[in-house]
C-alpha atoms as a PDB file:
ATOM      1  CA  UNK A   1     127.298  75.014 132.751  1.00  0.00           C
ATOM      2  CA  UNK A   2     130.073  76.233 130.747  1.00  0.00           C
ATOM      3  CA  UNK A   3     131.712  79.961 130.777  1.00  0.00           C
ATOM      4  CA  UNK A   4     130.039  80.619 127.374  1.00  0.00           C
ATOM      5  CA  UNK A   5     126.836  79.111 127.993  1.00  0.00           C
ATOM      6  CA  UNK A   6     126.260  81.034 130.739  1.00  0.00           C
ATOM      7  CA  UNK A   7     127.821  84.175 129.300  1.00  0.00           C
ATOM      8  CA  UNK A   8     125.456  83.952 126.610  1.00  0.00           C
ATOM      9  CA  UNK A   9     122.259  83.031 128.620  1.00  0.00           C
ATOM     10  CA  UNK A  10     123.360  86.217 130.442  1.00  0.00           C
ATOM     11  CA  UNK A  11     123.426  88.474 127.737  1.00  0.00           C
ATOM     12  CA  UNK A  12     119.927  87.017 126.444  1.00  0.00           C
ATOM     13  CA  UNK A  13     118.505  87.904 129.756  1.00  0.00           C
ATOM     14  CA  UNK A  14     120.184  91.642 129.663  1.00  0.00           C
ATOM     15  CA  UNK A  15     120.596  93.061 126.469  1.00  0.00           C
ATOM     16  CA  UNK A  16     116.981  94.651 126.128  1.00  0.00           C
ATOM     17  CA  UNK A  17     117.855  96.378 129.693  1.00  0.00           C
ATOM     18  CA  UNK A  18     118.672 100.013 129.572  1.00  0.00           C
ATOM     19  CA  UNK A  19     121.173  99.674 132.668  1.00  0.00           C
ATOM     20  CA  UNK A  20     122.975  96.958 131.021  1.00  0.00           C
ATOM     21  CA  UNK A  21     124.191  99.038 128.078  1.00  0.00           C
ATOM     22  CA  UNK A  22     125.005 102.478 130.698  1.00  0.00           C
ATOM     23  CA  UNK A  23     127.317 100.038 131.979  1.00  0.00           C
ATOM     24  CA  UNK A  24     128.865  99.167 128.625  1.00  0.00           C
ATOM     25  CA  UNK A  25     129.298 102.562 127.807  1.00  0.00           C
ATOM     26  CA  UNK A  26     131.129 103.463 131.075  1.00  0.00           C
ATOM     27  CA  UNK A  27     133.825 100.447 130.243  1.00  0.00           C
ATOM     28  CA  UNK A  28     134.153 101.307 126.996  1.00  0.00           C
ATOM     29  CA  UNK A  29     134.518 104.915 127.826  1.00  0.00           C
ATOM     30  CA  UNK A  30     136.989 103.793 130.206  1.00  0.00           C
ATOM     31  CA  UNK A  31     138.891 101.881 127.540  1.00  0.00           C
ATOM     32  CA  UNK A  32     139.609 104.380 125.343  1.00  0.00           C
ATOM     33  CA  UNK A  33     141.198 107.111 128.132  1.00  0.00           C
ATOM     34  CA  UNK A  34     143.744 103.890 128.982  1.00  0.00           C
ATOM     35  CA  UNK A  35     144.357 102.848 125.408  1.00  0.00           C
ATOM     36  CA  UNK A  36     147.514 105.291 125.402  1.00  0.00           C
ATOM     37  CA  UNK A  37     148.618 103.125 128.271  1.00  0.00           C
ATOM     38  CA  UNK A  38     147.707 100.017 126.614  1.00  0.00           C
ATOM     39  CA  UNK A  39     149.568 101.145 123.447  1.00  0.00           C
ATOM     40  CA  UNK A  40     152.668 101.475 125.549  1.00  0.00           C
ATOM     41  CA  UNK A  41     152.323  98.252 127.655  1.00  0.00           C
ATOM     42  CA  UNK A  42     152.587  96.328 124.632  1.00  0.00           C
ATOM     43  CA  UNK A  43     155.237  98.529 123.019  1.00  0.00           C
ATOM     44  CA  UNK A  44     157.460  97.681 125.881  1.00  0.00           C
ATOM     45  CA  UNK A  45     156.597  94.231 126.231  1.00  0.00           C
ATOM     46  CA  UNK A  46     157.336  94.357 122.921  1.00  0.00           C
ATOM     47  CA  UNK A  47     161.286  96.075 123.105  1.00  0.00           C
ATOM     48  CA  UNK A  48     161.672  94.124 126.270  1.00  0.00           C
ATOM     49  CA  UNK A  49     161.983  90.547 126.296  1.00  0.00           C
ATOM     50  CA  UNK A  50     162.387  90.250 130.138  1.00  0.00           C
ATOM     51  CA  UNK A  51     158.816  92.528 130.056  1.00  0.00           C
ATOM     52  CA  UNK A  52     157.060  90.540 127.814  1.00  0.00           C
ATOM     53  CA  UNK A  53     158.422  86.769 129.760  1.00  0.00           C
ATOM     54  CA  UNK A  54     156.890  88.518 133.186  1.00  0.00           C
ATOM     55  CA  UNK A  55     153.656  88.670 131.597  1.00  0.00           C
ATOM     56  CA  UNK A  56     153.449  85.359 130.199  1.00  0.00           C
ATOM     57  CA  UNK A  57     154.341  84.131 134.165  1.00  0.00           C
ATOM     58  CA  UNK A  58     151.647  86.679 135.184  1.00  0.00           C
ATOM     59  CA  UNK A  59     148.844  84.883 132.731  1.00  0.00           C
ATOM     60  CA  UNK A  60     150.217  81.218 133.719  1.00  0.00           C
ATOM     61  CA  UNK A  61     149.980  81.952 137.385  1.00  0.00           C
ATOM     62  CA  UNK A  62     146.574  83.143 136.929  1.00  0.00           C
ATOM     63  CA  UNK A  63     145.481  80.161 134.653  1.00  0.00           C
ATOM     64  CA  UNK A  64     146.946  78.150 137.845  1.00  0.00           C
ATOM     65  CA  UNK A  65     144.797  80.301 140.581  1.00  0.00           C
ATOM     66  CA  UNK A  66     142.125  79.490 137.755  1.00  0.00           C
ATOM     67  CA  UNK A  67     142.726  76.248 137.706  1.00  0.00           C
ATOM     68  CA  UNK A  68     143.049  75.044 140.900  1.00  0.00           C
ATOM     69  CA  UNK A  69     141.641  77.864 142.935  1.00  0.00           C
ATOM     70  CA  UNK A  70     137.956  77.164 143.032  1.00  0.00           C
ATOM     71  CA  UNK A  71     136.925  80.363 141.226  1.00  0.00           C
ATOM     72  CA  UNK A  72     133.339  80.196 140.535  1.00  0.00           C
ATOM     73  CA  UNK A  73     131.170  82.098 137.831  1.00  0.00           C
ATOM     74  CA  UNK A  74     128.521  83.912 140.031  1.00  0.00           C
ATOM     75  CA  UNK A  75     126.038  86.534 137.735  1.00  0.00           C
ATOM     76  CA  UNK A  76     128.134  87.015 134.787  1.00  0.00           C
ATOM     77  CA  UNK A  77     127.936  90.152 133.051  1.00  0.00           C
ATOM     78  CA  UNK A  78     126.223  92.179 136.200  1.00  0.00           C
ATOM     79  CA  UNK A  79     127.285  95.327 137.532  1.00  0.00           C
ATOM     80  CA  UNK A  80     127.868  94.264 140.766  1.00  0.00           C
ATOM     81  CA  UNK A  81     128.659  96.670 143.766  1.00  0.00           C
ATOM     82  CA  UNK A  82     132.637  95.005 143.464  1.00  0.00           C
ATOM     83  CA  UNK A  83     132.615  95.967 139.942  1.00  0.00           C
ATOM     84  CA  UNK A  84     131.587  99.206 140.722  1.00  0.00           C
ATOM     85  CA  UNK A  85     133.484  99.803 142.993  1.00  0.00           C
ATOM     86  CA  UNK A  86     137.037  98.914 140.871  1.00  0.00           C
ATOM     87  CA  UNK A  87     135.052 100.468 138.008  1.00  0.00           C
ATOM     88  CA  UNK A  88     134.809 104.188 140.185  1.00  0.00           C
ATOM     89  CA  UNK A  89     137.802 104.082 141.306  1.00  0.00           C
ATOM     90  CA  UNK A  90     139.648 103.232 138.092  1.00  0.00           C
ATOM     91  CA  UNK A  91     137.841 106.646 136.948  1.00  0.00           C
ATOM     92  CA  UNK A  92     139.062 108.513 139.854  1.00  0.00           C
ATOM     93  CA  UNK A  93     142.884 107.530 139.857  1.00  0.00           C
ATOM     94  CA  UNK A  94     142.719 108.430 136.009  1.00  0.00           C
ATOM     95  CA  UNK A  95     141.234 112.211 136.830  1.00  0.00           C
ATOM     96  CA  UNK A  96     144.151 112.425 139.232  1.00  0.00           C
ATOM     97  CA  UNK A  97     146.587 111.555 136.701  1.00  0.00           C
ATOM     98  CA  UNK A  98     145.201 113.660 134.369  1.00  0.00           C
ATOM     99  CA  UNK A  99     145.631 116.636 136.754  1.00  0.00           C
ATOM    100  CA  UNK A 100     148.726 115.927 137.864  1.00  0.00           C
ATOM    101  CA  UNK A 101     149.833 116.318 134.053  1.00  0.00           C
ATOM    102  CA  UNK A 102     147.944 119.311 133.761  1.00  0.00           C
ATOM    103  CA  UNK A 103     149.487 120.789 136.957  1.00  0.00           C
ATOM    104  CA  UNK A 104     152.926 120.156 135.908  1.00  0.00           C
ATOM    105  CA  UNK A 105     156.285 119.343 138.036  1.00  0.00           C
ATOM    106  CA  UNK A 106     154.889 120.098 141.021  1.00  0.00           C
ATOM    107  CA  UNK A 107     152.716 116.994 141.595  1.00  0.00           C
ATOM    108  CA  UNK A 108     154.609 114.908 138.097  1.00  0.00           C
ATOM    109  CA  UNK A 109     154.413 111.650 140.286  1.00  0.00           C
ATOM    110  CA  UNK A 110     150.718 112.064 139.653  1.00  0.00           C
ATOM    111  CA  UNK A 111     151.017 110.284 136.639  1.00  0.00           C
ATOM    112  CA  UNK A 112     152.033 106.833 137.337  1.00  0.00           C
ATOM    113  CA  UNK A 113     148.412 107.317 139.137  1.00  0.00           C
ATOM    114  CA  UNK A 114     147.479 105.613 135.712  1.00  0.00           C
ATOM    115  CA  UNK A 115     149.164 102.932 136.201  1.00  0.00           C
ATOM    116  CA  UNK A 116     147.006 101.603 139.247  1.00  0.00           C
ATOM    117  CA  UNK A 117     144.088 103.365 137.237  1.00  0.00           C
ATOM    118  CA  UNK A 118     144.376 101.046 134.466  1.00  0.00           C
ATOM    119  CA  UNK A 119     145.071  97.594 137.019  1.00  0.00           C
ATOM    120  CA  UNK A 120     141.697  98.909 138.666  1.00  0.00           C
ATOM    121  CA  UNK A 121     140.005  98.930 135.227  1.00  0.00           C
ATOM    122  CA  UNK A 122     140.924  95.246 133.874  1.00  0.00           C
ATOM    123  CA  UNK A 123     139.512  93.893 137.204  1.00  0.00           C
ATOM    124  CA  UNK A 124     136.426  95.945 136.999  1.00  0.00           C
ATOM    125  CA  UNK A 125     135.879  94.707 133.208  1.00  0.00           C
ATOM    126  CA  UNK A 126     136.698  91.277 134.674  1.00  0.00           C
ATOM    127  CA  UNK A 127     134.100  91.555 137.536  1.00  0.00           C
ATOM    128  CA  UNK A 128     131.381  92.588 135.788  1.00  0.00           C
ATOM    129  CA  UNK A 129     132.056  89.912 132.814  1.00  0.00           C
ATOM    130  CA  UNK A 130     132.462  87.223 135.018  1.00  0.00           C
ATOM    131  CA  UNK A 131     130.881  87.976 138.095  1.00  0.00           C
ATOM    132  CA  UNK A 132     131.582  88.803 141.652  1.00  0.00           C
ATOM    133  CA  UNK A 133     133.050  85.440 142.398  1.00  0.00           C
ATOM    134  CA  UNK A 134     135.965  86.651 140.802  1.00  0.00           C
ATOM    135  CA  UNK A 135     136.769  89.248 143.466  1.00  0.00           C
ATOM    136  CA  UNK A 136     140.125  87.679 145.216  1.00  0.00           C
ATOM    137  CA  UNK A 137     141.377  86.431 141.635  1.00  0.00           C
ATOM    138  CA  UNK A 138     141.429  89.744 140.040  1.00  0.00           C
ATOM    139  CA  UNK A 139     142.453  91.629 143.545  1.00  0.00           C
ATOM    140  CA  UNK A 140     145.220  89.597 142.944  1.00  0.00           C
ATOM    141  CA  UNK A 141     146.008  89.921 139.758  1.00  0.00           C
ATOM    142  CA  UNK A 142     145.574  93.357 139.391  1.00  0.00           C
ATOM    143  CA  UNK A 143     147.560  94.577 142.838  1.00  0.00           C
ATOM    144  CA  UNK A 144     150.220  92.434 141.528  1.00  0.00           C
ATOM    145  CA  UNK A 145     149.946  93.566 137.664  1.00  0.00           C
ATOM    146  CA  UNK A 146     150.314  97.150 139.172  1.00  0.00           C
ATOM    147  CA  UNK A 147     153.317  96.630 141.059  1.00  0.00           C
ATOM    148  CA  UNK A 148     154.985  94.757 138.565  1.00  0.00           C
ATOM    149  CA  UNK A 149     154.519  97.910 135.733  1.00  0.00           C
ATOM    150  CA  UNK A 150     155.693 100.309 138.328  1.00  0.00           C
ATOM    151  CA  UNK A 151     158.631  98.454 139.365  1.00  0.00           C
ATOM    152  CA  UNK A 152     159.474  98.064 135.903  1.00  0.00           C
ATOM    153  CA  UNK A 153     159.653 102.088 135.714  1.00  0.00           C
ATOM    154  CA  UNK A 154     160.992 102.783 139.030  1.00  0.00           C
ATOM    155  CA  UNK A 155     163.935 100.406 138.606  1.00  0.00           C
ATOM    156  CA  UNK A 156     165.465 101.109 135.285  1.00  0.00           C
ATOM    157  CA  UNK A 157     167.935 102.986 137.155  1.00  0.00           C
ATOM    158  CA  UNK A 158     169.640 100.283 139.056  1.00  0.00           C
ATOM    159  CA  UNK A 159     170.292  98.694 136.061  1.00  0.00           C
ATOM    160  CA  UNK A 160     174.349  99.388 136.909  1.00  0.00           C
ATOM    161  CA  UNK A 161     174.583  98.750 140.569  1.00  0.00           C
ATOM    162  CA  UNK A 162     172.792  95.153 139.585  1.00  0.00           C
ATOM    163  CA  UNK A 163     175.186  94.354 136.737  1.00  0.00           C
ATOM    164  CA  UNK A 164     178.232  95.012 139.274  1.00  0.00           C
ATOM    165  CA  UNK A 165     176.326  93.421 142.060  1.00  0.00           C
ATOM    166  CA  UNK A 166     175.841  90.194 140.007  1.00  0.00           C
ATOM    167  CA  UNK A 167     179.511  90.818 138.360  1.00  0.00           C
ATOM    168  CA  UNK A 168     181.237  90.717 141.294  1.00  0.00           C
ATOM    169  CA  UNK A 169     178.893  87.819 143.225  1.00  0.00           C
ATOM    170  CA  UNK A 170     179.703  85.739 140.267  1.00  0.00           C
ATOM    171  CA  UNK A 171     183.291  86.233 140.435  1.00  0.00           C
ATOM    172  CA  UNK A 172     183.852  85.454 143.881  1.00  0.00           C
ATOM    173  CA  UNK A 173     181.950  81.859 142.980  1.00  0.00           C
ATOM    174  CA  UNK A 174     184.100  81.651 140.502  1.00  0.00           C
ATOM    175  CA  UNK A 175     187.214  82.546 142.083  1.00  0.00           C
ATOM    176  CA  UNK A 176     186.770  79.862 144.870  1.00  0.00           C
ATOM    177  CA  UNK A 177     186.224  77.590 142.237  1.00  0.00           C
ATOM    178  CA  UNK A 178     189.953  78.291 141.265  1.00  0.00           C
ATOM    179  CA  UNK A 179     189.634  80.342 138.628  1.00  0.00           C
ATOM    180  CA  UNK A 180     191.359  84.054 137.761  1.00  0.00           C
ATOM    181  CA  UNK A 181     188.799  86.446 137.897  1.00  0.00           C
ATOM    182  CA  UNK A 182     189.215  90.360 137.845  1.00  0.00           C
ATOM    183  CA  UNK A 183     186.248  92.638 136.841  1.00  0.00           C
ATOM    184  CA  UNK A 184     185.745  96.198 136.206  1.00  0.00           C
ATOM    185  CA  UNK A 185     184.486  98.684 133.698  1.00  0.00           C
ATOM    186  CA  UNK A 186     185.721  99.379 130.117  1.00  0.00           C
ATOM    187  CA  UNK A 187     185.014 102.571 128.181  1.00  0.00           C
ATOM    188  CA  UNK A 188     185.516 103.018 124.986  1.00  0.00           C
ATOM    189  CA  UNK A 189     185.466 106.401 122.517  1.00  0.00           C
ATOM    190  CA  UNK A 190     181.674 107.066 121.652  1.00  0.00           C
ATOM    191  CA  UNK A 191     180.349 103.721 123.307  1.00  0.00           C
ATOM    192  CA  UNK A 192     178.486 103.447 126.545  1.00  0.00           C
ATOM    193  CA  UNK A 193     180.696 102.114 129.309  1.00  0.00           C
ATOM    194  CA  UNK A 194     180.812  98.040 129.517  1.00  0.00           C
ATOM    195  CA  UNK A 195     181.362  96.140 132.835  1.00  0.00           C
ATOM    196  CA  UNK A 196     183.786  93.601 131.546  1.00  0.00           C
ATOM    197  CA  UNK A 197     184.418  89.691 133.708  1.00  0.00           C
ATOM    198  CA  UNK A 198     187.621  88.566 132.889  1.00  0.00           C
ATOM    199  CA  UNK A 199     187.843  85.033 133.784  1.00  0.00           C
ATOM    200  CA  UNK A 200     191.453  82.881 133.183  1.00  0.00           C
ATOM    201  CA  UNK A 201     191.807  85.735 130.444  1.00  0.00           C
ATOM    202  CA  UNK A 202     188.696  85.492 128.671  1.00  0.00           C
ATOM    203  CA  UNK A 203     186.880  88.949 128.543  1.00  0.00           C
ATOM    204  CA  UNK A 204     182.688  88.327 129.586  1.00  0.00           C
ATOM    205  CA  UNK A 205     180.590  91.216 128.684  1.00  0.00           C
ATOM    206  CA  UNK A 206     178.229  91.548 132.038  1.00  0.00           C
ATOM    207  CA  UNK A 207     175.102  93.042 129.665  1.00  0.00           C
ATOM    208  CA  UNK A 208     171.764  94.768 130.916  1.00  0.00           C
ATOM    209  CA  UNK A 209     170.783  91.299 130.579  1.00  0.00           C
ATOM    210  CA  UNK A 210     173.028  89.986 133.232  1.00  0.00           C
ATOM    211  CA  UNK A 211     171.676  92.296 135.866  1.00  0.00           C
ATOM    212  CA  UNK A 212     169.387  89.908 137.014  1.00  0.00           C
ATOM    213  CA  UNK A 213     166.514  92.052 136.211  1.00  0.00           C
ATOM    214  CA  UNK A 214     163.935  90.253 134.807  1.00  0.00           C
ATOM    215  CA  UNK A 215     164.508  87.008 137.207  1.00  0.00           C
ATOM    216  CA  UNK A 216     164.373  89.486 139.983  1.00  0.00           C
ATOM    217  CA  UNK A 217     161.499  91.005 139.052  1.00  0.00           C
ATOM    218  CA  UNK A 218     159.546  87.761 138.111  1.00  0.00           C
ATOM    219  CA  UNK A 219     160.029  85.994 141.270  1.00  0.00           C
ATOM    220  CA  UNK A 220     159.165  89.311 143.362  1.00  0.00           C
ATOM    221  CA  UNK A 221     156.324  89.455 141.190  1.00  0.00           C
ATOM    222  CA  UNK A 222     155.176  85.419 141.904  1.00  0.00           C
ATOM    223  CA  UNK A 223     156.092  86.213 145.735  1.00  0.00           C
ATOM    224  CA  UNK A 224     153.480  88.893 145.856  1.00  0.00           C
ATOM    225  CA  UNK A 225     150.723  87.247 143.796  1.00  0.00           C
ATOM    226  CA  UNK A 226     150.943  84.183 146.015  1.00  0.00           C
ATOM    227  CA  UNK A 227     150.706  86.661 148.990  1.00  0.00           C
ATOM    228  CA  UNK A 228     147.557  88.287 148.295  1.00  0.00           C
ATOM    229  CA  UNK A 229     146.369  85.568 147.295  1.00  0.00           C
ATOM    230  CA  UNK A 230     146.873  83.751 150.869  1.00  0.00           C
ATOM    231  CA  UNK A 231     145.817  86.859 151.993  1.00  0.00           C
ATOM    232  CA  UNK A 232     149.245  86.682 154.319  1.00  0.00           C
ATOM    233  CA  UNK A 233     149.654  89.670 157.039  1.00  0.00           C
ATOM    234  CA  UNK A 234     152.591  92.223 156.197  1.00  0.00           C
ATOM    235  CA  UNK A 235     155.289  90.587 157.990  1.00  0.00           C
ATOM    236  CA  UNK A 236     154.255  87.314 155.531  1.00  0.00           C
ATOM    237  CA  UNK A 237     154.534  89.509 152.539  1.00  0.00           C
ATOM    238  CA  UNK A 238     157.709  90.868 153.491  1.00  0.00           C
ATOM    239  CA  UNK A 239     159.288  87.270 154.136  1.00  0.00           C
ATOM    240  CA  UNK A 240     157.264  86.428 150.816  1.00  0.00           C
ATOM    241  CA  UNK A 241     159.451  89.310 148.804  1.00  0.00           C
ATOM    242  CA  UNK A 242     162.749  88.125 150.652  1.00  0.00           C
ATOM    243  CA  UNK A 243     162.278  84.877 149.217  1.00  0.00           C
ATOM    244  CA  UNK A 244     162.049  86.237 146.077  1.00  0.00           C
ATOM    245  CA  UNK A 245     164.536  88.435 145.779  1.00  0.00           C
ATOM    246  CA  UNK A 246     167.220  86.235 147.062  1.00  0.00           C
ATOM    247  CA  UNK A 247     165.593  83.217 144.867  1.00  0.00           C
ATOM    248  CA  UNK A 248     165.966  85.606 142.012  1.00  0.00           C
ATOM    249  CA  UNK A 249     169.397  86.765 142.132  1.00  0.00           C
ATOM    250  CA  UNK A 250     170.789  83.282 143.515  1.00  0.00           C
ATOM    251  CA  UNK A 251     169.680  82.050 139.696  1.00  0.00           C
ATOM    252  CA  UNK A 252     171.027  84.707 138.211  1.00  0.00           C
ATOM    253  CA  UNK A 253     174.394  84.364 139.761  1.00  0.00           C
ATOM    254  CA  UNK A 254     173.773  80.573 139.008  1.00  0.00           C
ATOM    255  CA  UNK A 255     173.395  81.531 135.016  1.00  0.00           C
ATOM    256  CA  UNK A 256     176.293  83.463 134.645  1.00  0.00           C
ATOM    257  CA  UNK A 257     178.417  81.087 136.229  1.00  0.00           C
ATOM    258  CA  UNK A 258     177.304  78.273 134.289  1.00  0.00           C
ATOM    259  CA  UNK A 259     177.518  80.314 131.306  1.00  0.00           C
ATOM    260  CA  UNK A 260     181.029  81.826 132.388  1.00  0.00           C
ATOM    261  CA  UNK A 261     182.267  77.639 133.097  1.00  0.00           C
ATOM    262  CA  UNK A 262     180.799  76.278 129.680  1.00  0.00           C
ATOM    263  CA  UNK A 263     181.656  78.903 127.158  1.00  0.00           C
ATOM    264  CA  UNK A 264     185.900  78.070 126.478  1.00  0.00           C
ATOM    265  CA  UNK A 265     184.344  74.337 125.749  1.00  0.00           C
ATOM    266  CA  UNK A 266     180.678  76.023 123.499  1.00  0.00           C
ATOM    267  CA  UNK A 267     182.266  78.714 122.099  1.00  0.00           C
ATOM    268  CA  UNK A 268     181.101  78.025 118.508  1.00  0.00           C
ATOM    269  CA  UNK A 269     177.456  77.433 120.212  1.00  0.00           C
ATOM    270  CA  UNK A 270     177.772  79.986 122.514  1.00  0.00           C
ATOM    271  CA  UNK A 271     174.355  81.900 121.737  1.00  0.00           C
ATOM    272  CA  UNK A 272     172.530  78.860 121.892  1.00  0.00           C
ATOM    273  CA  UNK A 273     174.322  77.796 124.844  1.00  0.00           C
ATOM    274  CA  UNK A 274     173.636  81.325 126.632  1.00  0.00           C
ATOM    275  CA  UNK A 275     169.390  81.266 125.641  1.00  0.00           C
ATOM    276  CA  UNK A 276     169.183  77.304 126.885  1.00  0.00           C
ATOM    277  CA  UNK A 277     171.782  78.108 130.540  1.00  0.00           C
ATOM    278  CA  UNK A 278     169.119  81.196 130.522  1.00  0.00           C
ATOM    279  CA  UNK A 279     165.814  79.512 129.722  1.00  0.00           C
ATOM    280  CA  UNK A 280     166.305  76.948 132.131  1.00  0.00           C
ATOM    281  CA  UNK A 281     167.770  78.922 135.542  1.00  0.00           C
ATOM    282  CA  UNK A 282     164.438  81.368 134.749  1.00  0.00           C
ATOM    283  CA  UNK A 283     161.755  78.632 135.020  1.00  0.00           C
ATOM    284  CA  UNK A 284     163.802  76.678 137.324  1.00  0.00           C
ATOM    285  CA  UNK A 285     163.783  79.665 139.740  1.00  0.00           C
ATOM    286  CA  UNK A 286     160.001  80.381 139.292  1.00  0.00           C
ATOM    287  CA  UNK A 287     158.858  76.747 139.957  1.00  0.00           C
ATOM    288  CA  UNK A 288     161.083  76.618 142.626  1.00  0.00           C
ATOM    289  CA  UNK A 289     159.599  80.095 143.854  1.00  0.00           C
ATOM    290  CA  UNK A 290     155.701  79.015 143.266  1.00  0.00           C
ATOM    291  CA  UNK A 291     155.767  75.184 145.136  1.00  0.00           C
ATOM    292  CA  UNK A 292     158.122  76.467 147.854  1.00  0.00           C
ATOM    293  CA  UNK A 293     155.597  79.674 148.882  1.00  0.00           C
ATOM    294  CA  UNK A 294     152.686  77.054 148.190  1.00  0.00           C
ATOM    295  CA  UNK A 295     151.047  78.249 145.152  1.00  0.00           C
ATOM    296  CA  UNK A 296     148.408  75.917 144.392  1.00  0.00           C
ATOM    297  CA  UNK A 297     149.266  73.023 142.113  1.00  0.00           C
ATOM    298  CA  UNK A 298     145.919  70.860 142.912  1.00  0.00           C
ATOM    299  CA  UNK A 299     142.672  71.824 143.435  1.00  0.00           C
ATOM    300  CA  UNK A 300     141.355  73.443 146.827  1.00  0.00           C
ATOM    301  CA  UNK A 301     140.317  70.519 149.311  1.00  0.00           C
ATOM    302  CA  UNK A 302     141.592  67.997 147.100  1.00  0.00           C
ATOM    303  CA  UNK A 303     138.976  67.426 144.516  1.00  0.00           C
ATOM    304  CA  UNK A 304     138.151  69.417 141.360  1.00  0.00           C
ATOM    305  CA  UNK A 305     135.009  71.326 141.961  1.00  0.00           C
ATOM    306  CA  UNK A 306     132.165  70.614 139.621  1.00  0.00           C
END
């Protein structure tokens, strides 16, 4: 039977039954104490391209576990005791957060407590919608949804040592290729300080963008979804997290070199050149990321479940 179908023959079944809308009430309760973090999610994802392409690899990665993964609809729309589980402690991680902010610097790390409160809360809402046959997809997705917003705090300030790690990585490539390369920083009166590649004496601006970043961070991001999800022991998950952080900064090394070697020949198509060399090292490192730490590309025991 399809999703809606049976969705709908659920609620038919439910919707005179007093339980059924307590439980609506907690969720929706629940929604509105994260919609502040839900506001800001999508502001970021927003202001942040490299944001905003992780999550569109997060919901194609899950359409894939979808997909091919065998997930089954079991009681949809049923507070089962997974969903209440996720659902209780969403609740509890959010009243911790809450009084860590009312505490004050003394326990301030208390409030990225919302962050896994929130991650707890979509797979609760998902659990209950859908059923408990959901549980490993949305453990899944929601460990890795968590680490992937808290990295995404918790790193802004390596933004520098990235840009000179990649900076200076991508010149030695491209010095044993025989070119001239020198790099260091540039400041300027009343302008943040640039980190400047000077290549046969053409002058490459290594941007927040170059520091690898968002590649990094996607591919770490795949390597641990694909780890749950195999349900891998820790030293898995750590070679799992190697893979991707060397996958994801060999690309982005990759991508400014190319960039760096085509630009004196694209210089009047240099933006487009830049977004097409960038495009196509970021997906190129992710598929290479997902079929080498066997994410599933065809259904589980080799036939599509009906």
């Amino acid at each position: 039977m399809p999703i809606r179908q049976q969705l709908t023959h659920s609620f038919k079944e439910k919707y005179r039954q007093q339980d059924f809308w307590l439980h609506i009430f907690l969720f929706a309760m629940l929604a509105i104490a994260l919609w502040p973090i839900t506001q800001w999610f999508a502001r970021s994802a927003h202001e942040q391209s490299r944001l905003l392409h992780a999550v569109v690899v997060l919901g194609l990665a899950t359409v894939f576990l979808v997909r091919f993964g065998g997930i089954k609809i079991i009681e949809p729309l049923s507070f089962s005791d997974s969903a209440r589980r996720a659902l209780f402690l969403s609740y509890g991680l959010l009243l911790l957060s809450y009084g860590g902010q009312l505490i004050g610097d003394a326990a301030s790390w208390l409030h990225l407590l919302i962050i896994p409160a929130y991650c707890c809360g979509l797979a609760a809402g998902a659990r209950f919608v859908f059923g408990p046959g959901t549980v490993q997809l949305t453990r899944t997705v929601a460990s890795t949804l968590c680490a992937f917003l808290l990295m995404s705090i918790l790193m802004e300030p390596l933004d520098w040592p990235l840009r000179t790690i990649a900076g200076e990585w991508s010149g030695w490539v491209l010095s044993n290729l025989g070119n001239t390369v020198e790099l260091g920083p540039m400041n300027q009166p009343e302008e943040p300080p640039k980190l400047i590649l000077l290549v046969n004496g053409h002058p490459f601006h290594v941007a927040s963008e170059c520091n690898g970043f968002g590649v990094i961070l996607t591919a770490l991001l795949i390597s641990l979804l694909l780890a749950v999800y195999r349900k891998l022991g820790s030293f898995a998950i750590l070679l799992n997290l190697f893979v991707g952080l060397t996958m994801g900064f060999a690309f982005n090394v990759l991508r400014i070199v190319i960039i760096v070697l085509l630009a004196p020949s694209l210089m009047d198509h240099y933006l487009l050149m830049h977004e097409i060399v960038g495009g196509l090292s970021y997906w190129s490192c992710l598929i290479i990321i997902w079929c080498f730490l066997n994410g599933p590309t065809q259904f589980e025991g080799g036939s599509e479940t009906k």
